[in-house]
C-alpha atoms as a PDB file:
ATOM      1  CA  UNK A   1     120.736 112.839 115.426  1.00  0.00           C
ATOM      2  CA  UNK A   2     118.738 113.081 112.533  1.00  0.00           C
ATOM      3  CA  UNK A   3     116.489 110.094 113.550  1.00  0.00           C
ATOM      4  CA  UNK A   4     115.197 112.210 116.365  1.00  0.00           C
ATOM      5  CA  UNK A   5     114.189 115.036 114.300  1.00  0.00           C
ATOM      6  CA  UNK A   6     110.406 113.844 113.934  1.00  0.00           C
ATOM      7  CA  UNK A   7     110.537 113.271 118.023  1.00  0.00           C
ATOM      8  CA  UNK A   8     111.823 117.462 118.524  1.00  0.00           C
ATOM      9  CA  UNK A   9     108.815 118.635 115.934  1.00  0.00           C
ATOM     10  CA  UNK A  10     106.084 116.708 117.961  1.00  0.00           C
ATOM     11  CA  UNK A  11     107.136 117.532 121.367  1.00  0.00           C
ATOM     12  CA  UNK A  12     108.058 121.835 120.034  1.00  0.00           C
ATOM     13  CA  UNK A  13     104.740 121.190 118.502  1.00  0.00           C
ATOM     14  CA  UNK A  14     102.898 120.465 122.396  1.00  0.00           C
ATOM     15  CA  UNK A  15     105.754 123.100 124.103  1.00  0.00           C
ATOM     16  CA  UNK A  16     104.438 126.040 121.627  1.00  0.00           C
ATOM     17  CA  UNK A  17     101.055 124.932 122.211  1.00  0.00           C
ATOM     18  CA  UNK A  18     101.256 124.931 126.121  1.00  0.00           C
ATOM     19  CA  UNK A  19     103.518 128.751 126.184  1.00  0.00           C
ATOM     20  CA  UNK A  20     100.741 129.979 124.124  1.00  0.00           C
ATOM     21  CA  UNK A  21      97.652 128.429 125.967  1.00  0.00           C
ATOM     22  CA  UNK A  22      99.359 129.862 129.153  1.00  0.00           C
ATOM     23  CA  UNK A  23     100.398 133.383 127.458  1.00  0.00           C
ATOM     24  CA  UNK A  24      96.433 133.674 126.762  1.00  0.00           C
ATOM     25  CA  UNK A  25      95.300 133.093 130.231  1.00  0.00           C
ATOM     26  CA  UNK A  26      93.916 135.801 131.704  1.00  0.00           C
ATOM     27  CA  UNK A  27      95.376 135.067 135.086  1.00  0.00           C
ATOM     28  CA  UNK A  28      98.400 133.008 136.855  1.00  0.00           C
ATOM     29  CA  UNK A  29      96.366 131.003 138.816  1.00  0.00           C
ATOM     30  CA  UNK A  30      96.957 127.360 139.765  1.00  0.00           C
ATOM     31  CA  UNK A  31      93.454 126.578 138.486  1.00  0.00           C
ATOM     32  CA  UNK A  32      94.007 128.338 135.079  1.00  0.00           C
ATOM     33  CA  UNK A  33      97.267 126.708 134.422  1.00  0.00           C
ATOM     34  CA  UNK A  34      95.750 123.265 134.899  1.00  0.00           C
ATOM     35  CA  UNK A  35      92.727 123.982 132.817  1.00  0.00           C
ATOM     36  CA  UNK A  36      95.739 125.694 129.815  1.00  0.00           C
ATOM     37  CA  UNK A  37      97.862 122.260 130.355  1.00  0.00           C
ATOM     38  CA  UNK A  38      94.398 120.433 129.764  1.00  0.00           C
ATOM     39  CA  UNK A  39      93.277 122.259 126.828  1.00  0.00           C
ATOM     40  CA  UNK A  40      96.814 121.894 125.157  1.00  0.00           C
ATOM     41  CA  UNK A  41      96.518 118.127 125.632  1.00  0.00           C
ATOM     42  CA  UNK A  42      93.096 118.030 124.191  1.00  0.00           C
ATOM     43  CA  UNK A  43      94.621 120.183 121.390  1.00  0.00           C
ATOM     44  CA  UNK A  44      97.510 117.330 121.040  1.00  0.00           C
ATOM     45  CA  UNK A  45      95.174 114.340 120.900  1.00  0.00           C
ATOM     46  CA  UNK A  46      94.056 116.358 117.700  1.00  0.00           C
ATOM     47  CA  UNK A  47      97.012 116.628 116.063  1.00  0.00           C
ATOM     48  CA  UNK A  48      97.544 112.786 117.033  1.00  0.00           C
ATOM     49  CA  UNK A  49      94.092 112.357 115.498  1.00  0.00           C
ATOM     50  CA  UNK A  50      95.556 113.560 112.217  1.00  0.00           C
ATOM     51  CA  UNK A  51      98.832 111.724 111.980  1.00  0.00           C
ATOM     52  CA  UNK A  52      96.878 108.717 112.703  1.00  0.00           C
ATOM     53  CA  UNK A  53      94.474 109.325 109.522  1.00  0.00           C
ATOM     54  CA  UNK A  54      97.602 109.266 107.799  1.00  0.00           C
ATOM     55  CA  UNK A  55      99.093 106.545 109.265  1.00  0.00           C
ATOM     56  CA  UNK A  56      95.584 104.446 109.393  1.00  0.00           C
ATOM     57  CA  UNK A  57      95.302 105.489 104.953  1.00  0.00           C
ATOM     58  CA  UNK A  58      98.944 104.300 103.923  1.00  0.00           C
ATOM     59  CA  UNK A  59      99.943 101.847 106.461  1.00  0.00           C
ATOM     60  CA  UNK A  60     101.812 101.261 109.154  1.00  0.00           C
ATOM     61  CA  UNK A  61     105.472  99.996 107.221  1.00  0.00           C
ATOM     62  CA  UNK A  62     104.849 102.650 104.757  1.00  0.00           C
ATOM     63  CA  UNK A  63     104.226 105.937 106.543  1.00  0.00           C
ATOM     64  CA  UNK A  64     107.203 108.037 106.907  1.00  0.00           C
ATOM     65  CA  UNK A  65     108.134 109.855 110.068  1.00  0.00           C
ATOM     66  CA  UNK A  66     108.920 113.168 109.067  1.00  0.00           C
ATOM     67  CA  UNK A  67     105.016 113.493 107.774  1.00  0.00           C
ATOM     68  CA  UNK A  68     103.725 112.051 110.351  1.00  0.00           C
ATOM     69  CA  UNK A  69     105.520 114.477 112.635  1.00  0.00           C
ATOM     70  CA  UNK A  70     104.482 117.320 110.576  1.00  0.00           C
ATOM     71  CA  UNK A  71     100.753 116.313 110.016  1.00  0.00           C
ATOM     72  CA  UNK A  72     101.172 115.872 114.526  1.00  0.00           C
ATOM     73  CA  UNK A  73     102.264 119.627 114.613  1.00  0.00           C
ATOM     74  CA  UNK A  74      99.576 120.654 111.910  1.00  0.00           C
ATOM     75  CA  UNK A  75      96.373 119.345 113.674  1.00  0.00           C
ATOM     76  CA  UNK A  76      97.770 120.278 116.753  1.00  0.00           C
ATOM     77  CA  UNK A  77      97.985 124.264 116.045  1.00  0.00           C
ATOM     78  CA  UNK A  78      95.111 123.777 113.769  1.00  0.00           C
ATOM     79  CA  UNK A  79      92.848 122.624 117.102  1.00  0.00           C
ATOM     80  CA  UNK A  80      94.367 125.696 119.008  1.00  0.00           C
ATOM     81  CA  UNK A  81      93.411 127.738 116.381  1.00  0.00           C
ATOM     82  CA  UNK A  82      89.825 126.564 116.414  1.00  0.00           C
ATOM     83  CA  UNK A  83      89.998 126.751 120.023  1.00  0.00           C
ATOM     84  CA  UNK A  84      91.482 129.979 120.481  1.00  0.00           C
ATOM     85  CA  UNK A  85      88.514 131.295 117.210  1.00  0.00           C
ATOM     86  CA  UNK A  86      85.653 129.897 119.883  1.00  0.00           C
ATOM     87  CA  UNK A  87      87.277 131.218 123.208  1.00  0.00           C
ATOM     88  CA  UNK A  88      87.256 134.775 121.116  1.00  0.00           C
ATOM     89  CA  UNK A  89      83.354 134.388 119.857  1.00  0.00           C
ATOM     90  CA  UNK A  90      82.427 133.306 123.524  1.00  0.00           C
ATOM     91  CA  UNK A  91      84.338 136.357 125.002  1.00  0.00           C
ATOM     92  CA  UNK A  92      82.879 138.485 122.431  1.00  0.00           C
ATOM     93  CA  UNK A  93      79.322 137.138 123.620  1.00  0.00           C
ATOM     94  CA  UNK A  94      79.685 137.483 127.598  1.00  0.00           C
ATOM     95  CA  UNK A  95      80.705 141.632 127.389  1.00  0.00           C
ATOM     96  CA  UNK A  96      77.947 143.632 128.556  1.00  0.00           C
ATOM     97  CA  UNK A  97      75.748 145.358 126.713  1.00  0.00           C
ATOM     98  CA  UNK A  98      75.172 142.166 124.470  1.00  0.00           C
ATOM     99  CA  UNK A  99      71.909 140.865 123.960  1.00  0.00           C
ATOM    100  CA  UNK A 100      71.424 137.194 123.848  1.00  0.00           C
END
């Protein structure tokens, strides 16, 4: 059981991701679920980006998987927050009365 603790942090990691994405959509359209399921993948493939920096810096035998699991859920709600930061600043920008 405790061999498939790294394996439960990565996937809670892309479940949290994916409630949240689809908690923040504005509607419960078919089209806005796909584009919340493709967004939480891209945000995924940045946590997977991180682990692998890890990974790529102390080698392959080396690299334990509780860290990289971590570093996986780190990058991953670290790209959500950068992604949920820009959806906010290009909300902000589209409300009338702005002037760009």
């Amino acid at each position: 059981m405790l061999a498939l603790i790294p394996s439960f942090i990565v996937l809670a990691s892309l479940l949290i991701t994916l409630i949240i994405m689809i908690r923040r959509a504005p509607d419960r359209k078919a089209a806005t679920i796909v584009t919340s399921i493709v967004m939480t993948a891209l945000c995924f493939v940045g946590g997977m980006l991180t682990s692998a920096m890890y990974t790529r810096a102390v080698g392959n035998e080396s690299a334990n998987a509780y860290i990289i699991s971590i570093l996986v859920a780190i990058g991953t709600f670290g790209a959500l927050a950068i992604y949920i930061k820009l959806d906010e600043k290009k909300k902000l920008g589209q409300q009338p009365g702005s002037n760009d």
